[in-house]
N, C-alpha and C. Protein backbone atom coordinates (compact mmCIF):
# COMPACT_ATOMS: atom_id res chain seq x y z
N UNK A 1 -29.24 10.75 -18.49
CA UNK A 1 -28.02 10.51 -19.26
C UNK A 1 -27.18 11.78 -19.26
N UNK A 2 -25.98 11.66 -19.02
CA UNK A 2 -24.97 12.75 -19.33
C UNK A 2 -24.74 12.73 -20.42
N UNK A 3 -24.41 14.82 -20.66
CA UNK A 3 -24.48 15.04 -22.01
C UNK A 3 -22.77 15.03 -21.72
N UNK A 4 -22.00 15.18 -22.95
CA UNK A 4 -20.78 15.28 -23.80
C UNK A 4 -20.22 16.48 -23.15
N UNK A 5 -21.17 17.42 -22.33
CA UNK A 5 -20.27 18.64 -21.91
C UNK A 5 -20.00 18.18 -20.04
N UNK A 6 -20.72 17.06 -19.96
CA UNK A 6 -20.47 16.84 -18.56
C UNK A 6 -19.47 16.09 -18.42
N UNK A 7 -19.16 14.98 -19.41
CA UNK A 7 -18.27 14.27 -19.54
C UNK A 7 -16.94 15.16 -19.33
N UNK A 8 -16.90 15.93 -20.36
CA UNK A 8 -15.68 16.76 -20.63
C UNK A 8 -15.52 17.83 -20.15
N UNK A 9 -15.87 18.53 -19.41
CA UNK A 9 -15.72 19.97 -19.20
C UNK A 9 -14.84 20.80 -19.25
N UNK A 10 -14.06 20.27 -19.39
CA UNK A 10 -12.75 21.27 -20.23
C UNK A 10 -12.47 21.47 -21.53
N UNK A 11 -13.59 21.07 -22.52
CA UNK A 11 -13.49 21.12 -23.59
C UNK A 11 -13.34 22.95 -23.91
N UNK A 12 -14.12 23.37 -23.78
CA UNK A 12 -14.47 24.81 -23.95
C UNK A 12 -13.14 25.56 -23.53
N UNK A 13 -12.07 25.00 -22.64
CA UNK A 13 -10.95 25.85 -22.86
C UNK A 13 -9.94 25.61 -23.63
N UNK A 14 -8.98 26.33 -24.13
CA UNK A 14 -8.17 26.25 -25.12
C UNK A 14 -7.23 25.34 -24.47
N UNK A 15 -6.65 24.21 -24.81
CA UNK A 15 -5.73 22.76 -24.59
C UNK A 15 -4.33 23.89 -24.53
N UNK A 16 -3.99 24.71 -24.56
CA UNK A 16 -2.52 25.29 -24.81
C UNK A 16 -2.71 26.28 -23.23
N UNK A 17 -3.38 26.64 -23.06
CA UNK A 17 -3.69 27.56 -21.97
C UNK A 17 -3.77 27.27 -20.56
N UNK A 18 -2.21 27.05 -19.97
CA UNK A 18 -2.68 26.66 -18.18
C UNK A 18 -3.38 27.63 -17.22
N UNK A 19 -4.39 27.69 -16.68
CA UNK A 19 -4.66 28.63 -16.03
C UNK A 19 -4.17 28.31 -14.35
N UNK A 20 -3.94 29.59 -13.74
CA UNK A 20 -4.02 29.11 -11.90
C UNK A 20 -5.01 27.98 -11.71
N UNK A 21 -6.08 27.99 -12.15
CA UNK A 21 -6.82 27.18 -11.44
C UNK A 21 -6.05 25.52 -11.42
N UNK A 22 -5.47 25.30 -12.58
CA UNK A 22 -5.09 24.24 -13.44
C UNK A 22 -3.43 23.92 -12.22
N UNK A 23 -2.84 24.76 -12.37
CA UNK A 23 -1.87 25.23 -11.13
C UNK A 23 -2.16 24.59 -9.90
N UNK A 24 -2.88 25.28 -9.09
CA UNK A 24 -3.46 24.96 -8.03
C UNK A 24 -3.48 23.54 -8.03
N UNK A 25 -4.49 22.93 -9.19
CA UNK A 25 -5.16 21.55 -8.91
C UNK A 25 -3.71 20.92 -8.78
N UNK A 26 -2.74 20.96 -9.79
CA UNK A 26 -1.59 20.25 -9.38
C UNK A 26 -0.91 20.26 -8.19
N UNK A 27 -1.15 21.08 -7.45
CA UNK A 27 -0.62 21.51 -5.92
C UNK A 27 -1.22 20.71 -5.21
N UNK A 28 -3.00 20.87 -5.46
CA UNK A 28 -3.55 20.27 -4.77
C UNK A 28 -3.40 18.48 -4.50
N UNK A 29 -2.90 18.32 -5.67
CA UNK A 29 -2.88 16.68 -6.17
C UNK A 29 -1.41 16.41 -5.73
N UNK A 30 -0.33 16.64 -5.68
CA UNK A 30 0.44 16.70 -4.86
C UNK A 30 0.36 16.81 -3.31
N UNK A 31 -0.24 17.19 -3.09
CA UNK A 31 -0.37 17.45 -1.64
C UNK A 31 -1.05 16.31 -1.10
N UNK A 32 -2.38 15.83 -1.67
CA UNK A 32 -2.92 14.41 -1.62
C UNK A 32 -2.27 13.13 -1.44
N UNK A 33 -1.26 13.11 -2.41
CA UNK A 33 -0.16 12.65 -2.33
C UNK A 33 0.33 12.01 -1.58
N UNK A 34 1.11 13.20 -0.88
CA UNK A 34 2.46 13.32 0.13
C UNK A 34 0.88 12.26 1.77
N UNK A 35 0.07 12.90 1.48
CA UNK A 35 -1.28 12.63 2.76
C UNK A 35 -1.23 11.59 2.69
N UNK A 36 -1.27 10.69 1.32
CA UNK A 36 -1.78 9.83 1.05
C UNK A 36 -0.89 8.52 1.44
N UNK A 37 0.55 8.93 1.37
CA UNK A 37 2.00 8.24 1.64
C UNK A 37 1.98 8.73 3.47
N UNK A 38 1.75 9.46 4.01
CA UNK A 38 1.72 9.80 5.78
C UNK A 38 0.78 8.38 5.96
N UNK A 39 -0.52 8.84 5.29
CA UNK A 39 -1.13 7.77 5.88
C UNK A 39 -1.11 6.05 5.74
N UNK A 40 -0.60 5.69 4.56
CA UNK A 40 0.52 4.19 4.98
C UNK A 40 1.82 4.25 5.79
N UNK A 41 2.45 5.31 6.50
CA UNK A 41 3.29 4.77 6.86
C UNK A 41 2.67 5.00 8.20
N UNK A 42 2.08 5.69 8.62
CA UNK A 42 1.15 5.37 9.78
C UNK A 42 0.76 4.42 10.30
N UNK A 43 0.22 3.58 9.33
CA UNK A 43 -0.33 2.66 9.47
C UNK A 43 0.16 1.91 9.43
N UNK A 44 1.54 1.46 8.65
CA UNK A 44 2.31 0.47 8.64
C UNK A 44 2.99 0.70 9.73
N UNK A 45 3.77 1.84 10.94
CA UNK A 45 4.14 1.82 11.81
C UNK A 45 3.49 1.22 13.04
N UNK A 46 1.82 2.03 12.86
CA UNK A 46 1.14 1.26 14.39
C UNK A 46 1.25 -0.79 13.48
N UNK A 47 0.85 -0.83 12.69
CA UNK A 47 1.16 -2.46 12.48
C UNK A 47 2.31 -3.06 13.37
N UNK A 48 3.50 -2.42 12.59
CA UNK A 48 4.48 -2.63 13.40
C UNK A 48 5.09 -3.34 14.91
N UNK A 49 4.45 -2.02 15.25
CA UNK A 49 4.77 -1.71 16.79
C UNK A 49 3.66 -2.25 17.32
N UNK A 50 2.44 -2.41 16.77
CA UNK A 50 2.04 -3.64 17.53
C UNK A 50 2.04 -4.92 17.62
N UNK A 51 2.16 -5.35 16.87
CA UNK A 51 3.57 -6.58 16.42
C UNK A 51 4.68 -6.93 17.17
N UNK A 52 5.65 -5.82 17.41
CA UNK A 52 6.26 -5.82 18.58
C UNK A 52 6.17 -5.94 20.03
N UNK A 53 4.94 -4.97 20.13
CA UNK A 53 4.93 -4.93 21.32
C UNK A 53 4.21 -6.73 21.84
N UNK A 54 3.37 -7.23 20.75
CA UNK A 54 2.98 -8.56 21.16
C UNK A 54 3.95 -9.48 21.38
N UNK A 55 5.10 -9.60 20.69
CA UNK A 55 6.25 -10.17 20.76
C UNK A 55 6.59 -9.40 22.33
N UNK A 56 6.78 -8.84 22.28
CA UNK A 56 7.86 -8.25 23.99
C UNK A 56 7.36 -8.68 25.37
N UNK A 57 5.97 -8.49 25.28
CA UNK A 57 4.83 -8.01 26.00
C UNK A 57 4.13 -9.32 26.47
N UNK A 58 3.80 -10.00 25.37
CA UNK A 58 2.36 -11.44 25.99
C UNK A 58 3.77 -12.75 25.72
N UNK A 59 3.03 -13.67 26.51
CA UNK A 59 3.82 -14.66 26.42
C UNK A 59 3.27 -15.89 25.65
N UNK A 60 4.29 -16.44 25.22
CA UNK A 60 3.46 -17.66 24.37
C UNK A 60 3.62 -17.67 23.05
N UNK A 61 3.22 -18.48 22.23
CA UNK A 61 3.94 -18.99 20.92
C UNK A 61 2.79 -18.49 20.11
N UNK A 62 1.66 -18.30 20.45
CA UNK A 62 0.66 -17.68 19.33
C UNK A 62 0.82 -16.39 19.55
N UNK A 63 1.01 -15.24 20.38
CA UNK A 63 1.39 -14.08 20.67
C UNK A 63 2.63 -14.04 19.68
N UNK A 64 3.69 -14.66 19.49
CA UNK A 64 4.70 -14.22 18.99
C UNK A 64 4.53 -14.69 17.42
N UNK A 65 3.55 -15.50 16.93
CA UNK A 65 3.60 -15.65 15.30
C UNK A 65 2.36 -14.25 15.20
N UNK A 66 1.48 -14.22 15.82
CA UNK A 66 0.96 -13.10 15.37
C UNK A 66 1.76 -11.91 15.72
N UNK A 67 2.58 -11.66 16.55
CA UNK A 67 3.23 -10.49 16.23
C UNK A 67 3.99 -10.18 15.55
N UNK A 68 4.72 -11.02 15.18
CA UNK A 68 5.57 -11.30 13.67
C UNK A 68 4.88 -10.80 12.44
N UNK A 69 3.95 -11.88 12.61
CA UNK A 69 2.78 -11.30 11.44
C UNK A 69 2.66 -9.71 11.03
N UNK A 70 2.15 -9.43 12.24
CA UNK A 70 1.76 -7.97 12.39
C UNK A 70 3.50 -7.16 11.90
N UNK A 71 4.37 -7.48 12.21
CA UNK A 71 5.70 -6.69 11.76
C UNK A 71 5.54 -6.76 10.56
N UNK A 72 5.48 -7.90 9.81
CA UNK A 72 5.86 -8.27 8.36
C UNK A 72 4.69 -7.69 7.77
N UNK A 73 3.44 -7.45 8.16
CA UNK A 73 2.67 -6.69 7.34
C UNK A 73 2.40 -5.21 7.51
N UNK A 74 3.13 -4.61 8.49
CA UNK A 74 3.64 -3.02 8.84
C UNK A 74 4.28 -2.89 7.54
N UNK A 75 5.69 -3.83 7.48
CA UNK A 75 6.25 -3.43 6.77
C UNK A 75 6.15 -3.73 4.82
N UNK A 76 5.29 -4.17 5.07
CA UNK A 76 4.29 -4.39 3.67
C UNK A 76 3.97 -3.44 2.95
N UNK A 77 2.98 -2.72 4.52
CA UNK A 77 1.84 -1.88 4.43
C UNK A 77 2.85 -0.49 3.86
N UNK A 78 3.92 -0.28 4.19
CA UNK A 78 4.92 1.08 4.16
C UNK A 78 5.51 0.53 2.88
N UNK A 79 5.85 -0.38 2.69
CA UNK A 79 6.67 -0.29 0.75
C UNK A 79 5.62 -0.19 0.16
N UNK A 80 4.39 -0.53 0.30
CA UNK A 80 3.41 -0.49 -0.96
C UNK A 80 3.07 1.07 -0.65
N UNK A 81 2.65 1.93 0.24
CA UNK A 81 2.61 2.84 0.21
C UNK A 81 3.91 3.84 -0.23
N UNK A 82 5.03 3.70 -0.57
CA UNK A 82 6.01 4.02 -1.08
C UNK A 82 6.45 4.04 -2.16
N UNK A 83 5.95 2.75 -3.08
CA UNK A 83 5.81 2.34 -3.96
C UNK A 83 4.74 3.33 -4.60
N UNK A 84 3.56 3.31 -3.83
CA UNK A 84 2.61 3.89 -4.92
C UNK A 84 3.12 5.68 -4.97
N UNK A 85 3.68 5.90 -4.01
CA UNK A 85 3.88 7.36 -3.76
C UNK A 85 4.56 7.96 -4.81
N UNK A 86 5.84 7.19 -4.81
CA UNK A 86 6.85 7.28 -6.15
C UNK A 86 6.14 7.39 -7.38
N UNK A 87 5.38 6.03 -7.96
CA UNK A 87 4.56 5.88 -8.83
C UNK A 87 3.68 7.14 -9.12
N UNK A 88 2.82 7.61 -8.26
CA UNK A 88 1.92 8.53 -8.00
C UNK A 88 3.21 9.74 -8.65
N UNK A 89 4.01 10.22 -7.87
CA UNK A 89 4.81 11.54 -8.39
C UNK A 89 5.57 11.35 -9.31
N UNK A 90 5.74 10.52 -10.28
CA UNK A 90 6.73 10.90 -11.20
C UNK A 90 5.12 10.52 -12.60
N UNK A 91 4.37 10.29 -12.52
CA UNK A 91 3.10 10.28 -13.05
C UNK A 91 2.97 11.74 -13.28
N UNK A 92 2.42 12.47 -12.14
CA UNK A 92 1.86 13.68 -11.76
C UNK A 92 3.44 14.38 -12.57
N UNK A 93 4.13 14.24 -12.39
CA UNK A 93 5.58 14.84 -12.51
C UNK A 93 5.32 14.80 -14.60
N UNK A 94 5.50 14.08 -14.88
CA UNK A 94 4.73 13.54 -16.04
C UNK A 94 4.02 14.19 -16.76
N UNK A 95 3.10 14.17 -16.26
CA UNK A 95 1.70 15.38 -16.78
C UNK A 95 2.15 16.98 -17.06
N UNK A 96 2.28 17.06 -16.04
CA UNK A 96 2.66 18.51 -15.49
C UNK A 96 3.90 19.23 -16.47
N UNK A 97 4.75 18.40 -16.97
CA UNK A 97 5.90 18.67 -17.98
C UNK A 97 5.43 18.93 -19.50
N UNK A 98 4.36 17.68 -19.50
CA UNK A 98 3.85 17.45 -21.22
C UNK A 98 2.98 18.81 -21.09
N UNK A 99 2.39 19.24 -20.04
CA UNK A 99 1.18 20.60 -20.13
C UNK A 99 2.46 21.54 -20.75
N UNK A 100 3.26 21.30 -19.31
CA UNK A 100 4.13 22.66 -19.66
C UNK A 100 4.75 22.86 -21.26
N UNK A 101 5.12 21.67 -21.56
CA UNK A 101 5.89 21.83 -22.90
C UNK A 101 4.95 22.23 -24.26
N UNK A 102 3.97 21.70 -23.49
CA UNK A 102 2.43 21.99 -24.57
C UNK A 102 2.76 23.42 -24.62
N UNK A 103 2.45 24.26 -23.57
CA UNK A 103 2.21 25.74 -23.60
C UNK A 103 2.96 26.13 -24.53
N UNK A 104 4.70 26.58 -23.91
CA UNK A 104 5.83 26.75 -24.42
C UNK A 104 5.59 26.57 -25.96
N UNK A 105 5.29 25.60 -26.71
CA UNK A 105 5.04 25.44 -28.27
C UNK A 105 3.94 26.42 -28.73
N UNK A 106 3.30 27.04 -27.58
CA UNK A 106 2.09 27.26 -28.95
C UNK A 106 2.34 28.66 -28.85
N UNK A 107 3.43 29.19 -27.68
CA UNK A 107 3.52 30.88 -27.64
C UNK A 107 4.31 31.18 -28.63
């Protein structure tokens, strides 16, 4: 069973006090981020374009609903990853303000 200090481990520092480390992690979590949004639109691009290229490329009427397919879920795959990205940074954006404003009050 986990104890109460594993749960929490930041208890032991003072809630008013950002340290670098605390810094960093927000950098770091940002940066995840931005990775995290490359890699849907990646993926929603090869969707895409292979989608397309089945449409251009093979002949025939099942070639062209699945490549359709494949477009319309590229471009799925890239708003939801866009969506969450936004979501994701004004969250993080969020946090990062209430810390800051935390500090600022208690100096």
């Amino acid at each position: 069973m986990r104890s109460r200090r594993d749960i929490y481990p930041y208890r032991r520092f003072p809630k008013n006090e950002l340290t670098l480390r605390d810094e960093l992690a927000v950098d770091r979590t940002r940066l995840s981020n931005e990775r995290t949004f490359l890699s849907y639109t990646r993926t929603g691009l090869t969707l895409a374009l292979t989608g397309a290229g089945a449409i251009r490329f093979i002949e025939g009427r099942v070639a062209a609903v699945v490549g359709e397919i494949f477009v319309i879920l590229g471009v799925l795959v890239f708003l939801i990853g866009l969506y969450r990205f936004v979501r994701m940074t004004r969250r993080i954006n969020e946090v990062w303000e209430e810390e800051v404003k935390a500090e600022g009050k208690d100096e």
